[in-house]
N, C-alpha and C. Protein backbone atom coordinates (compact mmCIF):
# COMPACT_ATOMS: atom_id res chain seq x y z
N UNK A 1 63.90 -81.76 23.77
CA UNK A 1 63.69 -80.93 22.60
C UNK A 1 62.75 -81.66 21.63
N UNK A 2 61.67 -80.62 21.15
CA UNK A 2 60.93 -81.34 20.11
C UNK A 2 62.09 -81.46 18.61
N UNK A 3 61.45 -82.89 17.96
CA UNK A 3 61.86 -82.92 16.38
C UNK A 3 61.27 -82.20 16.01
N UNK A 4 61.83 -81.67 15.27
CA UNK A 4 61.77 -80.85 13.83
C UNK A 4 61.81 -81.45 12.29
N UNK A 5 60.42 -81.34 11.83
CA UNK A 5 60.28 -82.68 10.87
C UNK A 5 60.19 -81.20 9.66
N UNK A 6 60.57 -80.22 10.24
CA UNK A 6 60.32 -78.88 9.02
C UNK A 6 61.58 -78.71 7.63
N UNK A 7 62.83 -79.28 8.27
CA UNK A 7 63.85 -79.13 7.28
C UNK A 7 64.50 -80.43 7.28
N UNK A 8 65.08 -80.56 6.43
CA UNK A 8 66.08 -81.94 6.00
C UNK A 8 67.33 -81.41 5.03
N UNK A 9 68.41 -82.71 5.21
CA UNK A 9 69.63 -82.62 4.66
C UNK A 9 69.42 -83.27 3.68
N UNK A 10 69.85 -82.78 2.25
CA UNK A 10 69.93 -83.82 0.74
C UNK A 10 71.64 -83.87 0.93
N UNK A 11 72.20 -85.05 0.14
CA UNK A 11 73.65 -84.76 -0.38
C UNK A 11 73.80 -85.49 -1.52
N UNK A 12 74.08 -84.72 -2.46
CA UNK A 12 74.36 -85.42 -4.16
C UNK A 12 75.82 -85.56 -4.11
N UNK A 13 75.77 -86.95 -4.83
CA UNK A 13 77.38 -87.65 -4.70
C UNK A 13 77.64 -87.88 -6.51
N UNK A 14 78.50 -87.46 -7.14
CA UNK A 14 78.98 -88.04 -8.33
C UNK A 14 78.93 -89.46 -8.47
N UNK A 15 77.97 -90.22 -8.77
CA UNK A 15 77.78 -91.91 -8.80
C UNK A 15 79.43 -92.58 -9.51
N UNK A 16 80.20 -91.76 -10.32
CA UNK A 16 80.86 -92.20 -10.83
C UNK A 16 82.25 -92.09 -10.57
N UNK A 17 82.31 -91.55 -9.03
CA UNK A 17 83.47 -91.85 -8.49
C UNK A 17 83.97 -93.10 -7.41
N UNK A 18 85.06 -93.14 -7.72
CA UNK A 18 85.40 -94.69 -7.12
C UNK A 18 84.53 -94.59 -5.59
N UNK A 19 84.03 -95.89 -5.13
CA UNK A 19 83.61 -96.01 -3.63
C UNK A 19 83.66 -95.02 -2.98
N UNK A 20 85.37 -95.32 -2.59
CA UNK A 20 86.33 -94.38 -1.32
C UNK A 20 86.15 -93.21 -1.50
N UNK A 21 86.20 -92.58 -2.92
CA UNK A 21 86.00 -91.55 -3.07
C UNK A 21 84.66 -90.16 -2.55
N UNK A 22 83.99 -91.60 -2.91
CA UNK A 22 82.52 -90.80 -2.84
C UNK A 22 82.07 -90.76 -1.14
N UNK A 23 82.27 -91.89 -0.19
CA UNK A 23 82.33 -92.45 0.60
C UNK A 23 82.95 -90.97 1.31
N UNK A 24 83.81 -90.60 1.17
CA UNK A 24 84.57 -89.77 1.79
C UNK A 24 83.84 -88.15 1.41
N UNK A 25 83.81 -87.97 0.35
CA UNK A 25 82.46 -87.03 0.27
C UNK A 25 81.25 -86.87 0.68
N UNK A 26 80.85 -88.08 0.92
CA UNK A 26 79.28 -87.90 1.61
C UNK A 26 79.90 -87.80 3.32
N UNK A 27 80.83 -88.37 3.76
CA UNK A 27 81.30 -88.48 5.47
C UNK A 27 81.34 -87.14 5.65
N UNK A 28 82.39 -86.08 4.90
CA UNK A 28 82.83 -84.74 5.06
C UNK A 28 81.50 -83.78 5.08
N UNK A 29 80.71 -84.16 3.79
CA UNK A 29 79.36 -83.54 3.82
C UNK A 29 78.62 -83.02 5.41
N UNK A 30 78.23 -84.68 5.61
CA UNK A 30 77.39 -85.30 6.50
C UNK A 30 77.88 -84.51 8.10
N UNK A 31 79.39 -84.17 7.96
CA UNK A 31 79.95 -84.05 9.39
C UNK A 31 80.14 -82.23 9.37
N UNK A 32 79.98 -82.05 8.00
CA UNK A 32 79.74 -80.55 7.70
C UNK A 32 79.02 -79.68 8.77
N UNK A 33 77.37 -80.69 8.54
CA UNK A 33 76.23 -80.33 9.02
C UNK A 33 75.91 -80.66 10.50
N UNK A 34 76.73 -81.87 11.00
CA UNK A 34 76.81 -81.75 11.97
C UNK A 34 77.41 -80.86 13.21
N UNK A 35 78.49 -80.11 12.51
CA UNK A 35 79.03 -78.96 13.07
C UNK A 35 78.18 -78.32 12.97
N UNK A 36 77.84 -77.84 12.01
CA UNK A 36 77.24 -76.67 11.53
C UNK A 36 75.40 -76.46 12.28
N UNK A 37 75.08 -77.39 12.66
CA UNK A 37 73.71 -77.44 13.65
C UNK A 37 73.88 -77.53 14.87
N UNK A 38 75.36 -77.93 15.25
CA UNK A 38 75.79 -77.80 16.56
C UNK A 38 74.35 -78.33 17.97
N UNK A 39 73.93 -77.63 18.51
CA UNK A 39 73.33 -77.87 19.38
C UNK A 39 71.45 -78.12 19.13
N UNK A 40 71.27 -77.98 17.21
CA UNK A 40 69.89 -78.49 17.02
C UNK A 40 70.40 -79.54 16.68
N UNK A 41 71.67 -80.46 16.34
CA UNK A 41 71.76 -81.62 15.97
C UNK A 41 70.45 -82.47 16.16
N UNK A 42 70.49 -82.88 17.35
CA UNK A 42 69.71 -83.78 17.76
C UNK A 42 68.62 -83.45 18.80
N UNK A 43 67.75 -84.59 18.89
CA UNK A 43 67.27 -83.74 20.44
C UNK A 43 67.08 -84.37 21.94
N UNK A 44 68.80 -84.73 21.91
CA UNK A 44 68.83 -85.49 23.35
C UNK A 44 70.61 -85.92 22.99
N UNK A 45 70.87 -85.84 23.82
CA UNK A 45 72.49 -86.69 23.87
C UNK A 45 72.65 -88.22 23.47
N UNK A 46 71.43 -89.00 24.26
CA UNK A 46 71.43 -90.67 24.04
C UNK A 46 70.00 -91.38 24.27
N UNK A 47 70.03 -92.51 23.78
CA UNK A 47 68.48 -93.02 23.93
C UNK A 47 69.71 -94.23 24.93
N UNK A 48 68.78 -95.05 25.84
CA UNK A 48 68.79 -95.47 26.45
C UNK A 48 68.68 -97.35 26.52
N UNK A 49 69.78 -98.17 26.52
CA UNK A 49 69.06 -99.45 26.63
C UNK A 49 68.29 -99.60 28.22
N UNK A 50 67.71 -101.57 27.88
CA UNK A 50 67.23 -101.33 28.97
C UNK A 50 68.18 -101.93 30.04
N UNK A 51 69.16 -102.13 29.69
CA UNK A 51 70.44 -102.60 31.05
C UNK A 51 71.37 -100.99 31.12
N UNK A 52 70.47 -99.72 30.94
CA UNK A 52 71.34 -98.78 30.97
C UNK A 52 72.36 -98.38 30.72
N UNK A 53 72.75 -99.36 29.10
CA UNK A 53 73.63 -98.54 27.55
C UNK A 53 73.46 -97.70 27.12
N UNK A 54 74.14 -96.82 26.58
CA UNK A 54 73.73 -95.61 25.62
C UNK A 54 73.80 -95.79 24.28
N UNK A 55 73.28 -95.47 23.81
CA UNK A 55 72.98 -95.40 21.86
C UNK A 55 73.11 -93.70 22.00
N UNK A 56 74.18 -93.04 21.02
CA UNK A 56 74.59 -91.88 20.85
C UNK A 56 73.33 -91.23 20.17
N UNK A 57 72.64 -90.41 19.86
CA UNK A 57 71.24 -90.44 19.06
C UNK A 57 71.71 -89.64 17.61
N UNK A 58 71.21 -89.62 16.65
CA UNK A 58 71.27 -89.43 15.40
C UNK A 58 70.58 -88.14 15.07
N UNK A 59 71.12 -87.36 14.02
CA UNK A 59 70.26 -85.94 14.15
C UNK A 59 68.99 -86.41 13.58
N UNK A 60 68.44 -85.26 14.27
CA UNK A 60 67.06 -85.38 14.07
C UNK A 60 66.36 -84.74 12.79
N UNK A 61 67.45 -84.70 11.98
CA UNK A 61 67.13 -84.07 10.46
C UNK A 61 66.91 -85.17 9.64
N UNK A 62 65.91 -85.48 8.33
CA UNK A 62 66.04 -86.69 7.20
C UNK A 62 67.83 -86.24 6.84
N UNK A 63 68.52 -87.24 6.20
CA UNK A 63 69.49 -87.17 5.22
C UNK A 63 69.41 -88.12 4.63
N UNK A 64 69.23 -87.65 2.88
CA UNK A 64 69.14 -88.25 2.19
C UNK A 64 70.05 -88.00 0.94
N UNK A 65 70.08 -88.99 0.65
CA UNK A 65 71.86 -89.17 -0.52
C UNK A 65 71.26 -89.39 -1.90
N UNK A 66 71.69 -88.64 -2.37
CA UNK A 66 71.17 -88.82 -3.73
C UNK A 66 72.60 -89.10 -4.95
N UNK A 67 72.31 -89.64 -6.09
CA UNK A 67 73.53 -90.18 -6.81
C UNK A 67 73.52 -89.33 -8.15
N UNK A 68 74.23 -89.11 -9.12
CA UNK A 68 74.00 -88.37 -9.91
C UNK A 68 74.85 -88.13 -11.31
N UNK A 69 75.48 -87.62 -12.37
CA UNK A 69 76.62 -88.03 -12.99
C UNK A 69 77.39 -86.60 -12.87
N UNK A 70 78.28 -86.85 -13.18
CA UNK A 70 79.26 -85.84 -13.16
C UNK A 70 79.17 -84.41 -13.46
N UNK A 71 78.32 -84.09 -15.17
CA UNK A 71 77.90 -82.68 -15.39
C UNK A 71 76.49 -82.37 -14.50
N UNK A 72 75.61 -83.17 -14.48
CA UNK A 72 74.69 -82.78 -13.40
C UNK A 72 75.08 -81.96 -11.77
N UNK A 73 76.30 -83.09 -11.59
CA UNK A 73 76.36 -82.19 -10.54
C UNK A 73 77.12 -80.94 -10.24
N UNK A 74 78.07 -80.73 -11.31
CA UNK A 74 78.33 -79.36 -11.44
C UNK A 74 77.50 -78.16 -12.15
N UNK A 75 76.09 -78.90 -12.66
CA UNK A 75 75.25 -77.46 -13.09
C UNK A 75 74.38 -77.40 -11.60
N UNK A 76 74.37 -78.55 -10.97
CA UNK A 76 73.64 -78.60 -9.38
C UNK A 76 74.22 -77.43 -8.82
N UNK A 77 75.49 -77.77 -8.64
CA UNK A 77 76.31 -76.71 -7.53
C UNK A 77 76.32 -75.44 -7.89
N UNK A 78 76.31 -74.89 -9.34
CA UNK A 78 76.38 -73.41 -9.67
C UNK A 78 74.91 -72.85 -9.27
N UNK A 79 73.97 -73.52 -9.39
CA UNK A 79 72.47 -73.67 -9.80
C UNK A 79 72.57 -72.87 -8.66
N UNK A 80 72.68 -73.37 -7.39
CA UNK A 80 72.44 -73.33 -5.81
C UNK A 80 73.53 -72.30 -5.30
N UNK A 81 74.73 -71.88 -6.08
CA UNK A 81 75.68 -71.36 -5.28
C UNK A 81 75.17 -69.74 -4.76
N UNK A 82 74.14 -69.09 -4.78
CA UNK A 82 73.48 -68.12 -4.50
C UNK A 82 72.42 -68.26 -3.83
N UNK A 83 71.53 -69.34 -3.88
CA UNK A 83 70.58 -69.23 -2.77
C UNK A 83 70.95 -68.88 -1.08
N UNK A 84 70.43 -67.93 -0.99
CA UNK A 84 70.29 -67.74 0.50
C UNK A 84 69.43 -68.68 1.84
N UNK A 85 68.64 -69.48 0.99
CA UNK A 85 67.86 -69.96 1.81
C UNK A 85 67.98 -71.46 2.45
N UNK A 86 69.43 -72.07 2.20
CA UNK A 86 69.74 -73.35 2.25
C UNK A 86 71.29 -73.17 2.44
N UNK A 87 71.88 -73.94 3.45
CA UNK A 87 72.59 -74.18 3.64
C UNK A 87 73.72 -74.81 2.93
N UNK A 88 74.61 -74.39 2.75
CA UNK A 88 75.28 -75.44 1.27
C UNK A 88 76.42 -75.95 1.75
N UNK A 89 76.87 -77.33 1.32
CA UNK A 89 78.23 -77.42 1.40
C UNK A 89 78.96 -78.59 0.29
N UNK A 90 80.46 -78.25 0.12
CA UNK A 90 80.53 -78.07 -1.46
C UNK A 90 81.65 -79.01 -1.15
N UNK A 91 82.07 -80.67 -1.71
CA UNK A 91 83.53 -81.15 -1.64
C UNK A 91 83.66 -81.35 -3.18
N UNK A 92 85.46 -81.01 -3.10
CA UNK A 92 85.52 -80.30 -4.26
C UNK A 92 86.72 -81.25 -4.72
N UNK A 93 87.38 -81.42 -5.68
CA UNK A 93 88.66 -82.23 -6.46
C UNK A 93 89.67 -82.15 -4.93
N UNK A 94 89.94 -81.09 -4.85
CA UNK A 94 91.17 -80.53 -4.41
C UNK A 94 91.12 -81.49 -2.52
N UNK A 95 89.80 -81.48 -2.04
CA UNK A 95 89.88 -81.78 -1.06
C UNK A 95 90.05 -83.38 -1.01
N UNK A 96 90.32 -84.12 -2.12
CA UNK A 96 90.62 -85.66 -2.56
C UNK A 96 92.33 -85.22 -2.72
N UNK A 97 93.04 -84.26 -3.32
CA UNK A 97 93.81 -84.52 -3.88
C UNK A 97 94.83 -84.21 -2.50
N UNK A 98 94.81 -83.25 -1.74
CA UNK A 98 95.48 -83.42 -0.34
C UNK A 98 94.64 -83.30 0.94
N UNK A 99 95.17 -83.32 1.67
CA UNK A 99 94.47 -82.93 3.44
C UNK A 99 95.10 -81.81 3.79
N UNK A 100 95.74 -80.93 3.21
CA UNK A 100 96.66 -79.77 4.07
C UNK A 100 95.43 -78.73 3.13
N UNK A 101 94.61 -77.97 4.38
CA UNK A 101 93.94 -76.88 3.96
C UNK A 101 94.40 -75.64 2.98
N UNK A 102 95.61 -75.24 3.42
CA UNK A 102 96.93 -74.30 2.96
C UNK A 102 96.55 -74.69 1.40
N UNK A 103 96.98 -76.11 0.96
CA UNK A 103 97.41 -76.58 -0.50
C UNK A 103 95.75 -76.24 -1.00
N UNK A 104 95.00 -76.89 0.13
CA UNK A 104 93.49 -76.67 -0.92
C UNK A 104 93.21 -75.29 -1.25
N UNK A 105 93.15 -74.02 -0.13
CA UNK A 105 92.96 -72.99 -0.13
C UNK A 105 94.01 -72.11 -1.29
N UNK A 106 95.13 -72.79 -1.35
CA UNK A 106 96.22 -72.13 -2.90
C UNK A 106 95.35 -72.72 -4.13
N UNK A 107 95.33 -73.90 -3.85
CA UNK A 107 94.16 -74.68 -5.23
C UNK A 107 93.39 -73.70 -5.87
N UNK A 108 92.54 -73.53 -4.93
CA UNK A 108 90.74 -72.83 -5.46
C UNK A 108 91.11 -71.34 -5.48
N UNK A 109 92.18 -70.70 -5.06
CA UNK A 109 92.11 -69.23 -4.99
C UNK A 109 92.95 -69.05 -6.80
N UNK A 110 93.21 -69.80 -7.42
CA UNK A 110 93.08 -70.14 -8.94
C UNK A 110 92.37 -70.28 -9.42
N UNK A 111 91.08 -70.46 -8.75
CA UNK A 111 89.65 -70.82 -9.92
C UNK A 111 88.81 -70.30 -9.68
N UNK A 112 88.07 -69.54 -10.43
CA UNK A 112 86.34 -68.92 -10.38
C UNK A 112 85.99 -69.97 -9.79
N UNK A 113 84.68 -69.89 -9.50
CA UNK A 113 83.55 -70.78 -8.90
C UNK A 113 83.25 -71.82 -10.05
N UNK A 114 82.55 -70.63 -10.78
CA UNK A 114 82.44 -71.49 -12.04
C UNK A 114 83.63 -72.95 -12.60
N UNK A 115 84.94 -73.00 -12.22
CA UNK A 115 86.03 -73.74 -12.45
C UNK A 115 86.28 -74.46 -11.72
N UNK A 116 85.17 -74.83 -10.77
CA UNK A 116 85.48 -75.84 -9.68
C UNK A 116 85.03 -77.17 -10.09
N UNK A 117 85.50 -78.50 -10.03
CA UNK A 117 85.09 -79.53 -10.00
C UNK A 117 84.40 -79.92 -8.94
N UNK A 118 83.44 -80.35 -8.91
CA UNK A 118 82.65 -80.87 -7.63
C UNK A 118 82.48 -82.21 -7.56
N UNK A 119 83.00 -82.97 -6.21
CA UNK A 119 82.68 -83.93 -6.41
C UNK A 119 81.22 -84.98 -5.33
N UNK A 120 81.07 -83.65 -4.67
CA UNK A 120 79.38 -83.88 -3.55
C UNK A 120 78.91 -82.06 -3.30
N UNK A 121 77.47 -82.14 -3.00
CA UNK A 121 77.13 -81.42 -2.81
C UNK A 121 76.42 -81.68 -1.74
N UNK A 122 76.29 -80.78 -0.40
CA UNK A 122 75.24 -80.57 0.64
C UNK A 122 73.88 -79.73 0.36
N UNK A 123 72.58 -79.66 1.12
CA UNK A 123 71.90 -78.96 1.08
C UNK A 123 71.14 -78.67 2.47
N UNK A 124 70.75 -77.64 2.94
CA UNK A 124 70.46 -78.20 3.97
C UNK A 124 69.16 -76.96 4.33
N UNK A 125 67.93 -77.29 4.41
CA UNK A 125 66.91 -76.19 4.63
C UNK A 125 65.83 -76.91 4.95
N UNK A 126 64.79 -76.05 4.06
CA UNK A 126 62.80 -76.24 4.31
C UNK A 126 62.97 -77.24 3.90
N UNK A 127 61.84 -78.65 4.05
CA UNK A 127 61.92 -79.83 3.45
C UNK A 127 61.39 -79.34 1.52
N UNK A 128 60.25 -78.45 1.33
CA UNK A 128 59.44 -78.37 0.57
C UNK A 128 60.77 -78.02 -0.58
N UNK A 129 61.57 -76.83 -0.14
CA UNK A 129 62.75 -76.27 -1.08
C UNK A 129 63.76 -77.48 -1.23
N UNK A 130 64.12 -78.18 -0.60
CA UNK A 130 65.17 -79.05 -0.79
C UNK A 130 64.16 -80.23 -1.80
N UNK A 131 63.55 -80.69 -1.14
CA UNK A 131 62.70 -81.57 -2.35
C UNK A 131 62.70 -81.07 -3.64
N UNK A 132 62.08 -79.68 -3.69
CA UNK A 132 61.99 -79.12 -4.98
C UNK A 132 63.75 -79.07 -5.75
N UNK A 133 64.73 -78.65 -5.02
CA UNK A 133 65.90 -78.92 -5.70
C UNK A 133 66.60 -80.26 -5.97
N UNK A 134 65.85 -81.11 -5.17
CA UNK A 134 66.49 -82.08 -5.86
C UNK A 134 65.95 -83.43 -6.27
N UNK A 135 64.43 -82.92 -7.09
CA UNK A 135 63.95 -83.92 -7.38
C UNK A 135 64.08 -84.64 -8.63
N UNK A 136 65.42 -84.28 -9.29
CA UNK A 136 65.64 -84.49 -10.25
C UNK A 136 66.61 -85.46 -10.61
N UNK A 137 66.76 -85.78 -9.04
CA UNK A 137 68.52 -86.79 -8.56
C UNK A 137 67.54 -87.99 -7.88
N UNK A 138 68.39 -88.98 -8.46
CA UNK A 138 67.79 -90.83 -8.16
C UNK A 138 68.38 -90.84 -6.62
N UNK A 139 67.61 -91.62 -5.88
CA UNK A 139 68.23 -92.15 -4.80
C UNK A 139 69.76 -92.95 -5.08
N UNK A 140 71.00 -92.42 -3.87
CA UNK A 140 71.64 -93.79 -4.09
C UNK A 140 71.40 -95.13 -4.30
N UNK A 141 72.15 -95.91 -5.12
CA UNK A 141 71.81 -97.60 -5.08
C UNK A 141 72.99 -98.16 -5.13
C-alpha cells in the first residue's frame, strides 16, 4: 500500500494534568484512531530485520501532540464539535474518574456538550485543515 502523506492525526492534551493523567489521554486518543482506520492504519503488517525479526510498523499517518491549558482546550473541543470534515475524538473527566462505560455513559447523559470537561482532544483529517486548527497549540515539551 502506498503512504498517504494527505491527512494526519493532531491530539491536544491539557499540559496541566498530572503525567498519568495526560499519558492516558493521549494512549486512549492515539488507540481511538487506530481502531478507527482499521485497515488504512498502516501500509504493511511489519518491516523486516535482517536476521528475519519483525518490527510491528507504525501508522502511516503524522501524529502530533500538542499541549495546551485547560480553557483552551475546552473552547478547542466545542470549536470542532460540528465539523464534518475531521474525525474527532474526545477524553473526557469521567473517563479518568472510572473504567465501567455504564458509570461514564450515566455521567455525560447529565451534561450538554457544552458541560463537558475535556481533558484531550483527537483530530484526525486533510493535513492543510488540521494544521489550520491547530496552529494555535505549542508542541508538547
Amino acid at each position: 500500500m502506498q503512504q498517504d502523506f494527505n491527512r494526519r492525526i493532531a491530539i491536544i492534551i491539557n499540559k496541566s494534568l498530572p503525567v498519568w493523567q495526560a499519558m492516558n489521554a493521549l494512549a486512549h486518543i492515539a488507540a481511538h484512531y487506530g481502531h478507527y482506520l482499521k485497515d488504512n492504519y498502516s501500509t504493511g503488517q511489519y518491516f523486516k530485520t535482517k536476521d528475519n525479526n519483525n518490527i510491528s510498523r507504525n501508522t502511516q499517518y503524522p501524529i502530533i501532540v500538542f499541549e495546551t491549558d485547560f480553557n483552551a482546550l475546552q473552547l478547542f473541543s466545542k470549536e470542532i464539535k460540528d465539523l464534518t470534515e475531521i474525525e474527532k475524538m474526545y477524553f473526557v473527566k469521567e473517563m479518568i474518574s472510572t473504567t465501567n462505560d455504564e458509570e461514564i455513559q450515566k455521567a455525560i447523559a447529565h451534561q450538554n456538550f457544552m458541560e463537558i470537561e475535556f481533558l484531550g482532544a483527537g483530530i484526525f483529517g486533510d493535513n492543510s485543515l488540521v494544521k489550520k486548527l491547530t496552529k494555535r497549540f505549542k508542541l508538547w515539551s
